[in-house]
Protein backbone atom coordinates (compact mmCIF):
# COMPACT_ATOMS: atom_id res chain seq x y z
CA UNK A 1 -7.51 10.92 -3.74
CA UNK A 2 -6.22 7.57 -1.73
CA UNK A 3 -5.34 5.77 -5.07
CA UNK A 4 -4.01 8.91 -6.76
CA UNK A 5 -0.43 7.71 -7.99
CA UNK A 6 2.16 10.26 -8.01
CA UNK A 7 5.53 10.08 -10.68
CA UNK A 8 8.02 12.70 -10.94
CA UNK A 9 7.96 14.92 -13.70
CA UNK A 10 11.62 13.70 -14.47
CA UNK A 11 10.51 10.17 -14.39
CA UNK A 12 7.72 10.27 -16.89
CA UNK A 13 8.71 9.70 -20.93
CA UNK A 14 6.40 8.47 -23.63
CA UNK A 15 7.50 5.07 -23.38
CA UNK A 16 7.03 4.54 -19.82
CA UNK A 17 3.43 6.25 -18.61
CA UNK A 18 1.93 3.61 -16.57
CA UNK A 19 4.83 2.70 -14.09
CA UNK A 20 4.01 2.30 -11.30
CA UNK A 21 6.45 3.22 -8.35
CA UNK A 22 5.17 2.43 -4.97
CA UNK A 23 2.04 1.08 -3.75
CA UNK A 24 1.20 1.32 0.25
CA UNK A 25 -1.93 -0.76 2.02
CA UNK A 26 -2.60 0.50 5.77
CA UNK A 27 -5.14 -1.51 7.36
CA UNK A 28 -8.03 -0.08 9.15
CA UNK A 29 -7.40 -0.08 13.18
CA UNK A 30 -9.45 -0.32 16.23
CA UNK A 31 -9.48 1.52 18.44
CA UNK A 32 -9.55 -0.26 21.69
CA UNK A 33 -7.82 2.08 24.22
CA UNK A 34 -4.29 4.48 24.70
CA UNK A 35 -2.12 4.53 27.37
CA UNK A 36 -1.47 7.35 30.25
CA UNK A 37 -0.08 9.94 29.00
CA UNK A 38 3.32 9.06 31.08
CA UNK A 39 3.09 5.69 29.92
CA UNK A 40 2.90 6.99 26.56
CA UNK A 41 5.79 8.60 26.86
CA UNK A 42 7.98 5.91 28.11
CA UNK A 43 6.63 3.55 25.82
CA UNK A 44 7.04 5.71 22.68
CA UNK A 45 3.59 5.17 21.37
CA UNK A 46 0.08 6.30 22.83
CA UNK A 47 -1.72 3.12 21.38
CA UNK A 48 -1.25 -0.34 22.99
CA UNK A 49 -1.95 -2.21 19.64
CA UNK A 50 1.28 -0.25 18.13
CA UNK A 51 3.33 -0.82 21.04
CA UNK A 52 6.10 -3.47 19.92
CA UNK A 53 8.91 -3.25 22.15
CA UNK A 54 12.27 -3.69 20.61
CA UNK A 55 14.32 -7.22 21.56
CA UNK A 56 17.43 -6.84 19.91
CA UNK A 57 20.23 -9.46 18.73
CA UNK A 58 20.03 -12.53 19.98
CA UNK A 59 23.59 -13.43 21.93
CA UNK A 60 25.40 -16.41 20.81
């Protein structure tokens, strides 16, 4: 079911059936640990691996 490729009906025809439209790799995770749940909150993820806080534009 993972490598099951899905094309709309509209975007099938009989000279395109192998097209491919999208193909998405998610790597396998640890699990190490997950924040308080307030933390969480704050921090807008539960998982410390995920949690990438945004920086911005640099100012000239």
């Amino acid at each position: 079911m993972y490598n099951q490729i899905y094309y709309p009906k509209s975007f099938l025809s009989e000279q395109s059936p192998s097209i491919k439209l999208a193909q998405a790799y998610v790597p396998i995770q640890k699990y190490v640990s997950i924040y308080p749940p307030e933390e969480a909150l704050k921090k807008g993820t539960v998982f410390p691996e995920l949690d990438f806080p945004y920086v911005g534009e640099k100012m000239r």
